[in-house]
PDB file of N, CA and C in Angstrom:
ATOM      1  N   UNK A   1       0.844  -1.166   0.000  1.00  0.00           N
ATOM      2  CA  UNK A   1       0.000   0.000   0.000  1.00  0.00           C
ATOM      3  C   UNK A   1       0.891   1.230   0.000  1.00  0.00           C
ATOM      4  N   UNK A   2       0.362   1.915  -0.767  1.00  0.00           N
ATOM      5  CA  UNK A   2       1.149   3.613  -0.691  1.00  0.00           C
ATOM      6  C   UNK A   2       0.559   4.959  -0.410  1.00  0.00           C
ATOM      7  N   UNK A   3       0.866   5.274   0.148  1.00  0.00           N
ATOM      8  CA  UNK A   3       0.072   6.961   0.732  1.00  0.00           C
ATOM      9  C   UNK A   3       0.875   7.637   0.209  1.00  0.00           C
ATOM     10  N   UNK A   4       0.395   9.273  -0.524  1.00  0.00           N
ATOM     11  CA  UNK A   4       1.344  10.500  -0.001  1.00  0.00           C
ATOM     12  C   UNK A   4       0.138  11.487  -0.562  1.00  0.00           C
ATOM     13  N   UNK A   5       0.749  12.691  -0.652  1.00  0.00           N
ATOM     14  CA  UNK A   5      -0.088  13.791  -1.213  1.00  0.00           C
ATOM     15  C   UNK A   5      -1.819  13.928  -1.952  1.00  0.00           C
ATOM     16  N   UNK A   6      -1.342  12.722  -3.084  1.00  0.00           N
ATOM     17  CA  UNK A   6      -2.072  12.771  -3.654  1.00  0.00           C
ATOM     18  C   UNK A   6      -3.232  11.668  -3.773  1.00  0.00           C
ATOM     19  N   UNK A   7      -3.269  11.176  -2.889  1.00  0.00           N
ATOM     20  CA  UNK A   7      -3.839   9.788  -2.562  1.00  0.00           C
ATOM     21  C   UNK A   7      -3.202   8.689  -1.902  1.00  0.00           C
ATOM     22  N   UNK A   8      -4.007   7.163  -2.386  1.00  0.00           N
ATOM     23  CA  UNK A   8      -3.624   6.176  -1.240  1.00  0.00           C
ATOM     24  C   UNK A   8      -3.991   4.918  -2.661  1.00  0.00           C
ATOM     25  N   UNK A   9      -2.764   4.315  -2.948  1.00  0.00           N
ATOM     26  CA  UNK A   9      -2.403   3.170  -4.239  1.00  0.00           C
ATOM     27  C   UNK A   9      -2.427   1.816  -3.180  1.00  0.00           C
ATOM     28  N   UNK A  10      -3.473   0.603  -3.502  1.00  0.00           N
ATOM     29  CA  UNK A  10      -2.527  -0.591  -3.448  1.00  0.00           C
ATOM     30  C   UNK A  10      -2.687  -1.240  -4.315  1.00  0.00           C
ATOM     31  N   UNK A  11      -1.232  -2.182  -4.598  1.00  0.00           N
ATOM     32  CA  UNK A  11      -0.643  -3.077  -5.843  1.00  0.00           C
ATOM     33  C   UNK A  11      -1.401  -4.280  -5.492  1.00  0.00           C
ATOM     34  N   UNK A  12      -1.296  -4.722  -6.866  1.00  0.00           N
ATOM     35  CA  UNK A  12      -1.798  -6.643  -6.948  1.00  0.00           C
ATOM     36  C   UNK A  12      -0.734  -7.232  -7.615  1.00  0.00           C
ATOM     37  N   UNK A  13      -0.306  -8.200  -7.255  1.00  0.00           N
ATOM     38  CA  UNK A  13       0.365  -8.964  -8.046  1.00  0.00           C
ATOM     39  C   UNK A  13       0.039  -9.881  -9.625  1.00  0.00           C
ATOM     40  N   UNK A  14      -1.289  -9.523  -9.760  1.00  0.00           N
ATOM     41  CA  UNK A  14      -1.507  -9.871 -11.610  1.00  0.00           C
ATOM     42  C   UNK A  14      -2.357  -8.507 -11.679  1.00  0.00           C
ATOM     43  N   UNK A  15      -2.258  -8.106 -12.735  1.00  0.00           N
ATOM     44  CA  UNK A  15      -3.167  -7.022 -12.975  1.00  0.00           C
ATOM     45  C   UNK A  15      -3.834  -7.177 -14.276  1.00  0.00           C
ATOM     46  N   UNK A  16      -4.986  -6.450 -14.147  1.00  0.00           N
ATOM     47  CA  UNK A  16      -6.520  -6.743 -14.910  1.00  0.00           C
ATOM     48  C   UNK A  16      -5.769  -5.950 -16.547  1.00  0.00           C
ATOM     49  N   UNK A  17      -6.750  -7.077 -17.918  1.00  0.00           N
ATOM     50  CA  UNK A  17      -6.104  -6.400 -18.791  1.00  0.00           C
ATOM     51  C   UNK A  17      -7.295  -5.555 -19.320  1.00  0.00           C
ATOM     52  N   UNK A  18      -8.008  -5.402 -19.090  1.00  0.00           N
ATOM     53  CA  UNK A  18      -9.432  -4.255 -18.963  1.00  0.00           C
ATOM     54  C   UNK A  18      -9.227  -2.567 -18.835  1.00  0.00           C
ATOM     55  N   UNK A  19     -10.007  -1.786 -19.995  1.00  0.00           N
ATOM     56  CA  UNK A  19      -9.556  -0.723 -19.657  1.00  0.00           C
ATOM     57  C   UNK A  19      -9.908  -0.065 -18.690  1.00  0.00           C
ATOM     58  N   UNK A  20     -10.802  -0.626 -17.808  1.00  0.00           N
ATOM     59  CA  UNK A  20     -11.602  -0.058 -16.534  1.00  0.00           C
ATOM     60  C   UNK A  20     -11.685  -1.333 -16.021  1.00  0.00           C
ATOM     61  N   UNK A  21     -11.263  -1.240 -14.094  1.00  0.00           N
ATOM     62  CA  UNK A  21     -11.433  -1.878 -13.445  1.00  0.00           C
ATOM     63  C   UNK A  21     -12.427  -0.813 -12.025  1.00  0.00           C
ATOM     64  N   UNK A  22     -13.807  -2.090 -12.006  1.00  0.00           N
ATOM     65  CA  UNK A  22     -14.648  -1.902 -10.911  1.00  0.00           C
ATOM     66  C   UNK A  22     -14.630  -2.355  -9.502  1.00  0.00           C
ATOM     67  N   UNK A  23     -14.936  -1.805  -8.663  1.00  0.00           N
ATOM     68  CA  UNK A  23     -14.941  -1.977  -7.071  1.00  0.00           C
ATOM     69  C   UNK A  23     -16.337  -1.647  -6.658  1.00  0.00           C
ATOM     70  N   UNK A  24     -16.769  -2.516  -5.494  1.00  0.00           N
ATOM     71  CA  UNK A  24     -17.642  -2.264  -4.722  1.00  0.00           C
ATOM     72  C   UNK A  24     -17.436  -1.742  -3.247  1.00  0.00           C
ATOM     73  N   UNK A  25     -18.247  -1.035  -2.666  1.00  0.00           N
ATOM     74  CA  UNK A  25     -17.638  -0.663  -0.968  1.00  0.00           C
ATOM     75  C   UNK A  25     -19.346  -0.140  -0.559  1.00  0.00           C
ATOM     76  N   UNK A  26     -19.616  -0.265   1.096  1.00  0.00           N
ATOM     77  CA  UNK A  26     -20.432   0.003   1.554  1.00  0.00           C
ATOM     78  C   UNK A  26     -19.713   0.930   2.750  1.00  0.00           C
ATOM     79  N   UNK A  27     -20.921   1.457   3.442  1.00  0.00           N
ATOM     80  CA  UNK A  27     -21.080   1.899   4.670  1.00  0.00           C
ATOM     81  C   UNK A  27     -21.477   1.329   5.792  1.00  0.00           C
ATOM     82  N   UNK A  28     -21.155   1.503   7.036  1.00  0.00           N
ATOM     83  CA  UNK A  28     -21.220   1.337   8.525  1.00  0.00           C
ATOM     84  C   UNK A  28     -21.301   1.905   8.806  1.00  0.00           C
ATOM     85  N   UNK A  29     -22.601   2.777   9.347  1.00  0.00           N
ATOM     86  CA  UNK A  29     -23.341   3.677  10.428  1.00  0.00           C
ATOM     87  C   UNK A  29     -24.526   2.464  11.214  1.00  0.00           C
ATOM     88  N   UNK A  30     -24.318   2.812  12.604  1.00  0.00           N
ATOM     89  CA  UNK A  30     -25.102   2.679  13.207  1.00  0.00           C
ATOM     90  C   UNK A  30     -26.869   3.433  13.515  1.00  0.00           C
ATOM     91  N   UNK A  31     -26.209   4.675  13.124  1.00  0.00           N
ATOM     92  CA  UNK A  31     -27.377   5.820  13.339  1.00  0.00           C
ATOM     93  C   UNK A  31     -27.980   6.261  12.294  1.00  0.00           C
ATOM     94  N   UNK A  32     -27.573   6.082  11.233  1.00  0.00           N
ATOM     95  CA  UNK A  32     -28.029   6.474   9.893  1.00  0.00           C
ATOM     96  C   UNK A  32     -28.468   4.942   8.611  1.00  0.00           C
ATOM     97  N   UNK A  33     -29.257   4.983   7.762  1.00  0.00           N
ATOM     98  CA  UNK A  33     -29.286   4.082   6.535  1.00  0.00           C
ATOM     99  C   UNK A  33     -27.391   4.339   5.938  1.00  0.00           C
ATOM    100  N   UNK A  34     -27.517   2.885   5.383  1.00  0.00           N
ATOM    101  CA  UNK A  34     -25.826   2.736   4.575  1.00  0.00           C
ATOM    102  C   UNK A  34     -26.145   2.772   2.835  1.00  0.00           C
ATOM    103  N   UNK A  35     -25.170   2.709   2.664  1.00  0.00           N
ATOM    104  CA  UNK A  35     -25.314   2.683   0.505  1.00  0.00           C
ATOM    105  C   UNK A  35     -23.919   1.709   0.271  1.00  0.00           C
ATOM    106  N   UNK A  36     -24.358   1.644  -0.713  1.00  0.00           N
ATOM    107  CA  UNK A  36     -23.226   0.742  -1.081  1.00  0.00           C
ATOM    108  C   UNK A  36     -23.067   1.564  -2.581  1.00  0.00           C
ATOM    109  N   UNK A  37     -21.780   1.548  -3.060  1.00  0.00           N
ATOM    110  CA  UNK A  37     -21.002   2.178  -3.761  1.00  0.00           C
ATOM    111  C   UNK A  37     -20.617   1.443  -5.043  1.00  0.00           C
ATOM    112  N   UNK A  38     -20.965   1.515  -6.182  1.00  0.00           N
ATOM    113  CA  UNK A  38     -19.911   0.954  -7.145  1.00  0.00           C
ATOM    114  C   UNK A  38     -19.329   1.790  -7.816  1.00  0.00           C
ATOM    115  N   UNK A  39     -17.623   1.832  -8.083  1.00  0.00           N
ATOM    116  CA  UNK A  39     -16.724   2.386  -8.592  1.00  0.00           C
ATOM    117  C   UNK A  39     -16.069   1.993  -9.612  1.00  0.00           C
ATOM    118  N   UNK A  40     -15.842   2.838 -10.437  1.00  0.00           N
ATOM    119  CA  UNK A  40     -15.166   2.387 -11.800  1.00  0.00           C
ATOM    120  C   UNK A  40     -14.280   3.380 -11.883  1.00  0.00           C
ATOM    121  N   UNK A  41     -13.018   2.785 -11.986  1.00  0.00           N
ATOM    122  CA  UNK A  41     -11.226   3.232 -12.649  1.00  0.00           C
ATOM    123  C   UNK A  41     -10.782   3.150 -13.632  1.00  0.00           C
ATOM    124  N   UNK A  42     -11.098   4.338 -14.276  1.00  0.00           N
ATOM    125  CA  UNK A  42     -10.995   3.892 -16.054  1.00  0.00           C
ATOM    126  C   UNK A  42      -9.005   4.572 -16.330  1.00  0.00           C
ATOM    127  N   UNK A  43      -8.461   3.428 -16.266  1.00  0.00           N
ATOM    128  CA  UNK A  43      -6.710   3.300 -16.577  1.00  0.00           C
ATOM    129  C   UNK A  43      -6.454   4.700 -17.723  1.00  0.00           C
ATOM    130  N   UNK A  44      -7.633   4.421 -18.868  1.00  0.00           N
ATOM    131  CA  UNK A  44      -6.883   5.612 -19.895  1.00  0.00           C
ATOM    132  C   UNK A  44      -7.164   6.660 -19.637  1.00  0.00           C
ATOM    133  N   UNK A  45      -8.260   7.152 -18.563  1.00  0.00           N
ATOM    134  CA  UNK A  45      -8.156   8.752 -18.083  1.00  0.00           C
ATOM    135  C   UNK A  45      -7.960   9.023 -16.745  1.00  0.00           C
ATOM    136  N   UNK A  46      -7.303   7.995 -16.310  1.00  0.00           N
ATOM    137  CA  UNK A  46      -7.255   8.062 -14.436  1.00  0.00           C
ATOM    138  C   UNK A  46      -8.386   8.835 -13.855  1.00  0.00           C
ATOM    139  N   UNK A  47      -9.211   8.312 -13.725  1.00  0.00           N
ATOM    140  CA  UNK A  47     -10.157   8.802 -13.395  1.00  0.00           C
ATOM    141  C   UNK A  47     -11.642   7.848 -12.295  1.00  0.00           C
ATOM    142  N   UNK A  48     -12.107   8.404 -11.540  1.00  0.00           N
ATOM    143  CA  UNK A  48     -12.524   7.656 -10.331  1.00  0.00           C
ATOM    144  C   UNK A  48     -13.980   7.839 -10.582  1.00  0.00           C
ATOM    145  N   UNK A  49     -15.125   6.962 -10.831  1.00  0.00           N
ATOM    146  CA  UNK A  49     -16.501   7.419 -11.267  1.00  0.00           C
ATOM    147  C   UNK A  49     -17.283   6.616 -10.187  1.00  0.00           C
ATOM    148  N   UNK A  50     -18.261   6.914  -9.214  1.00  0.00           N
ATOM    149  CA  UNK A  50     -19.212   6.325  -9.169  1.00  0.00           C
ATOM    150  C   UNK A  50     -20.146   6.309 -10.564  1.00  0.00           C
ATOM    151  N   UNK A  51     -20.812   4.640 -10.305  1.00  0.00           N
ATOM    152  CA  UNK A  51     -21.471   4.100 -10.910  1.00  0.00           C
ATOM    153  C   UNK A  51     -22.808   4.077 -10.768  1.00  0.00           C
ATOM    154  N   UNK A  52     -22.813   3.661  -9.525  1.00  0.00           N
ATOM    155  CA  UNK A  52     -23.759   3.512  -8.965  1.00  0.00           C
ATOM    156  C   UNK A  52     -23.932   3.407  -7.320  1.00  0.00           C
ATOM    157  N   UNK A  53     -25.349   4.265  -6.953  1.00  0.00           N
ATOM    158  CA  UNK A  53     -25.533   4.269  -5.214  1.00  0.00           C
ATOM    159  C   UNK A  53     -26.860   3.225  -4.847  1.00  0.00           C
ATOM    160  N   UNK A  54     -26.374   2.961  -3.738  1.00  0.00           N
ATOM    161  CA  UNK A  54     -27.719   1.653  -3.524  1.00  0.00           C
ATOM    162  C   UNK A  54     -27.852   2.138  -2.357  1.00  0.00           C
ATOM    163  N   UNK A  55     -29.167   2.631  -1.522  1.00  0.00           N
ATOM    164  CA  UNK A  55     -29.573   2.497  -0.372  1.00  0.00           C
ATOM    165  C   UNK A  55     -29.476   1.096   0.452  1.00  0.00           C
ATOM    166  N   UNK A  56     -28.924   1.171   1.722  1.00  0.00           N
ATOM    167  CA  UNK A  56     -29.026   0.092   2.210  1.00  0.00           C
ATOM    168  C   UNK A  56     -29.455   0.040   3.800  1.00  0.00           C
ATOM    169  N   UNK A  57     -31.008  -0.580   4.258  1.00  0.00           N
ATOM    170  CA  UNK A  57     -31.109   0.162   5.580  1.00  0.00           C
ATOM    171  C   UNK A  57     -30.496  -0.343   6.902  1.00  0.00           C
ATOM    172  N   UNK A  58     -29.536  -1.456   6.127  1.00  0.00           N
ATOM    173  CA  UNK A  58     -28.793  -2.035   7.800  1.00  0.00           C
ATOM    174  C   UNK A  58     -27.025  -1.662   8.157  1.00  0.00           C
ATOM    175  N   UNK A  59     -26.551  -1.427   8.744  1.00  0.00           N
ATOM    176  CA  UNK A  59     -24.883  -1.524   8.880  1.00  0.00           C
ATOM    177  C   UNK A  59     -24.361  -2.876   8.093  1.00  0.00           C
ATOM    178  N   UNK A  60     -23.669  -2.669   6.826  1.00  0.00           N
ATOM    179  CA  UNK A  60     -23.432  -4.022   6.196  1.00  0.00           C
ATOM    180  C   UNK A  60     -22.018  -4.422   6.707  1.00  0.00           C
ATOM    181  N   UNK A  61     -22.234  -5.753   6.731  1.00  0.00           N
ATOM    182  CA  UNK A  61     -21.070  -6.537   7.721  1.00  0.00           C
ATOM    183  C   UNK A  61     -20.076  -6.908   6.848  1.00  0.00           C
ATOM    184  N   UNK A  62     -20.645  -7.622   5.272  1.00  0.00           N
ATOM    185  CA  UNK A  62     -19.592  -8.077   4.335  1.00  0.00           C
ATOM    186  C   UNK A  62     -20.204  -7.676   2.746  1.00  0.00           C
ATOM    187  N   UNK A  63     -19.709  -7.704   2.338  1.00  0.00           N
ATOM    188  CA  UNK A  63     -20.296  -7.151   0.584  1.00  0.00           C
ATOM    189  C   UNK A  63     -19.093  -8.006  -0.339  1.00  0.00           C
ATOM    190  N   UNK A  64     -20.484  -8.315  -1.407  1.00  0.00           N
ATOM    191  CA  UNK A  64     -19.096  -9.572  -2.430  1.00  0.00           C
ATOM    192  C   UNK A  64     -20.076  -9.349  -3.741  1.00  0.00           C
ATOM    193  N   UNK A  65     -19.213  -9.622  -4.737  1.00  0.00           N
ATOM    194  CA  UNK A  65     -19.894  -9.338  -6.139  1.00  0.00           C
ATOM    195  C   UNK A  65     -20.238 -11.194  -6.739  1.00  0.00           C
ATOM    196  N   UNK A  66     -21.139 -10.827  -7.661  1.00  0.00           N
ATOM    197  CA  UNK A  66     -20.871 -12.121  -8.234  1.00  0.00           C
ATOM    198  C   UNK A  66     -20.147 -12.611  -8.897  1.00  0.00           C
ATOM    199  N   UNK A  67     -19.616 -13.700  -8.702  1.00  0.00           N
ATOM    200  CA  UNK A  67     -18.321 -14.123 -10.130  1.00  0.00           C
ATOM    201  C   UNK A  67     -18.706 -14.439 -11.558  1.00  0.00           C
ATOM    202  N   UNK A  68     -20.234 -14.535 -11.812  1.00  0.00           N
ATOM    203  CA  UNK A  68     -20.662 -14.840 -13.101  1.00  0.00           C
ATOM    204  C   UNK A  68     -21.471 -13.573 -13.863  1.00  0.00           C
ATOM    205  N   UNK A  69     -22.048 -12.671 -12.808  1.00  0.00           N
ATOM    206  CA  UNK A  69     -23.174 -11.802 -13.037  1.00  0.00           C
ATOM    207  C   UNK A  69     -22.883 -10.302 -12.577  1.00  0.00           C
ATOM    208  N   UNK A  70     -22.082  -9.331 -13.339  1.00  0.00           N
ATOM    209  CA  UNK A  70     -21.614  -8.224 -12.721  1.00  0.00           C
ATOM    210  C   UNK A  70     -22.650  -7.437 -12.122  1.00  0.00           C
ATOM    211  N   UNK A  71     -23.629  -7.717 -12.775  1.00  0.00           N
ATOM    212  CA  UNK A  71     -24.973  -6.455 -12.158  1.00  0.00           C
ATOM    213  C   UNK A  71     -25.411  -7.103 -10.609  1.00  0.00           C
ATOM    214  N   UNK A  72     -24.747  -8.209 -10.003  1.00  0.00           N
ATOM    215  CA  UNK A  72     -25.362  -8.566  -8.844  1.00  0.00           C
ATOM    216  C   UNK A  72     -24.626  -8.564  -7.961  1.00  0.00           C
ATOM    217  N   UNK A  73     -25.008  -8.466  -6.383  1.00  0.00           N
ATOM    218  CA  UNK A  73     -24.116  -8.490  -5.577  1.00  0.00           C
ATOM    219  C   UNK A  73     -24.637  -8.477  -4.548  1.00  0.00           C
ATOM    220  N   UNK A  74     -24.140  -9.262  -3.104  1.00  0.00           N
ATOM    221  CA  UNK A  74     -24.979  -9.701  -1.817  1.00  0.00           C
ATOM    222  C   UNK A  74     -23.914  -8.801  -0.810  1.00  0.00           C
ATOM    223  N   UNK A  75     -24.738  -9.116   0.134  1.00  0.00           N
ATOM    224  CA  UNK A  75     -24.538  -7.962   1.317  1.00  0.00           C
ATOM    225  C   UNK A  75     -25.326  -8.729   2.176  1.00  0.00           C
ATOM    226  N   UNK A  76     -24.516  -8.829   3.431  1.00  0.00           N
ATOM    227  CA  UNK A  76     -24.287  -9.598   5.058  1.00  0.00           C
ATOM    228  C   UNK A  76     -24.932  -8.545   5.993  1.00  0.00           C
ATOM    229  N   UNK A  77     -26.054  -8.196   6.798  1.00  0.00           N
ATOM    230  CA  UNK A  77     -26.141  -7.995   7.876  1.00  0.00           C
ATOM    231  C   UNK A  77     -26.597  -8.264   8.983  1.00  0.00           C
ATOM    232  N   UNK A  78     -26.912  -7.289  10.223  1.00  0.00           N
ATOM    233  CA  UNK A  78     -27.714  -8.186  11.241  1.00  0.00           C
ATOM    234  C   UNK A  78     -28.841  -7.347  11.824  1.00  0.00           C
ATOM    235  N   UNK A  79     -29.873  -7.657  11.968  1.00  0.00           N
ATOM    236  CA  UNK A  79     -30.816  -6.680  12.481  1.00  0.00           C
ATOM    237  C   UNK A  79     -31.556  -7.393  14.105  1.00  0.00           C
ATOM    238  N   UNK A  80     -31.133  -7.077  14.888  1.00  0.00           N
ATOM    239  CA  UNK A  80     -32.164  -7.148  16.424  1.00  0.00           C
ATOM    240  C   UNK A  80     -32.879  -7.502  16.603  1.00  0.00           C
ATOM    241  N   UNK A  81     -33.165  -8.662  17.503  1.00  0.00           N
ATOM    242  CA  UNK A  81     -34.730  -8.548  17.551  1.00  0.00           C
ATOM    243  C   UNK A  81     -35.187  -8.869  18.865  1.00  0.00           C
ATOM    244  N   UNK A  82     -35.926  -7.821  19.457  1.00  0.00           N
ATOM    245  CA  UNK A  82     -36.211  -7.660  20.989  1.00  0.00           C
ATOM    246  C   UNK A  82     -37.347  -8.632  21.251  1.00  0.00           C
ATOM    247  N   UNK A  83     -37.209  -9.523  21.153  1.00  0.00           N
ATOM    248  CA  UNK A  83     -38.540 -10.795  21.746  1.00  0.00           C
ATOM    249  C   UNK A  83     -37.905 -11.358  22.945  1.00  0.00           C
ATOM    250  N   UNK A  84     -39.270 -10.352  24.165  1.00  0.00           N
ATOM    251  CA  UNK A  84     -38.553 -10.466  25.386  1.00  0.00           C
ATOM    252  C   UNK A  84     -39.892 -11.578  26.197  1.00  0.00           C
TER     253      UNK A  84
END
């Protein structure tokens, strides 16, 4: 991983031969609804795009894409339940 000025880089040891590589990321709030994020890094204009925002109304625990189906993707959480 690398930090300085201008941001924060980490390396992979094979790299994608695609002219844009995508990422997913969510949020963790307790007090607020979360979203989950998809990002696209397009190599020939360095450049950082959301894609897309997803409301999400729980604190998500894990987030994973599909390996066959790019438009899909699951998300882990836990919700309470006061049965006293």
């Amino acid at each position: 991983m690398q930090g300085g000025p201008s941001g924060i880089g980490y390396g992979l040891k094979y790299q994608a031969d695609t002219d844009h590589t995508s990422f997913i990321t969510g949020t963790l709030s307790l007090k607020e609804d979360n979203e989950v994020h998809l990002i696209r890094f397009s190599s020939d204009r360095t450049e950082l795009k959301c894609e897309g925002l997803f409301s999400h109304p729980n604190e998500i625990w894990d987030l994973v894409s599909c390996p066959f189906d790019q438009r899909m993707l699951s998300t882990v959480f836990f919700t309470a339940s006061l049965d006293l």
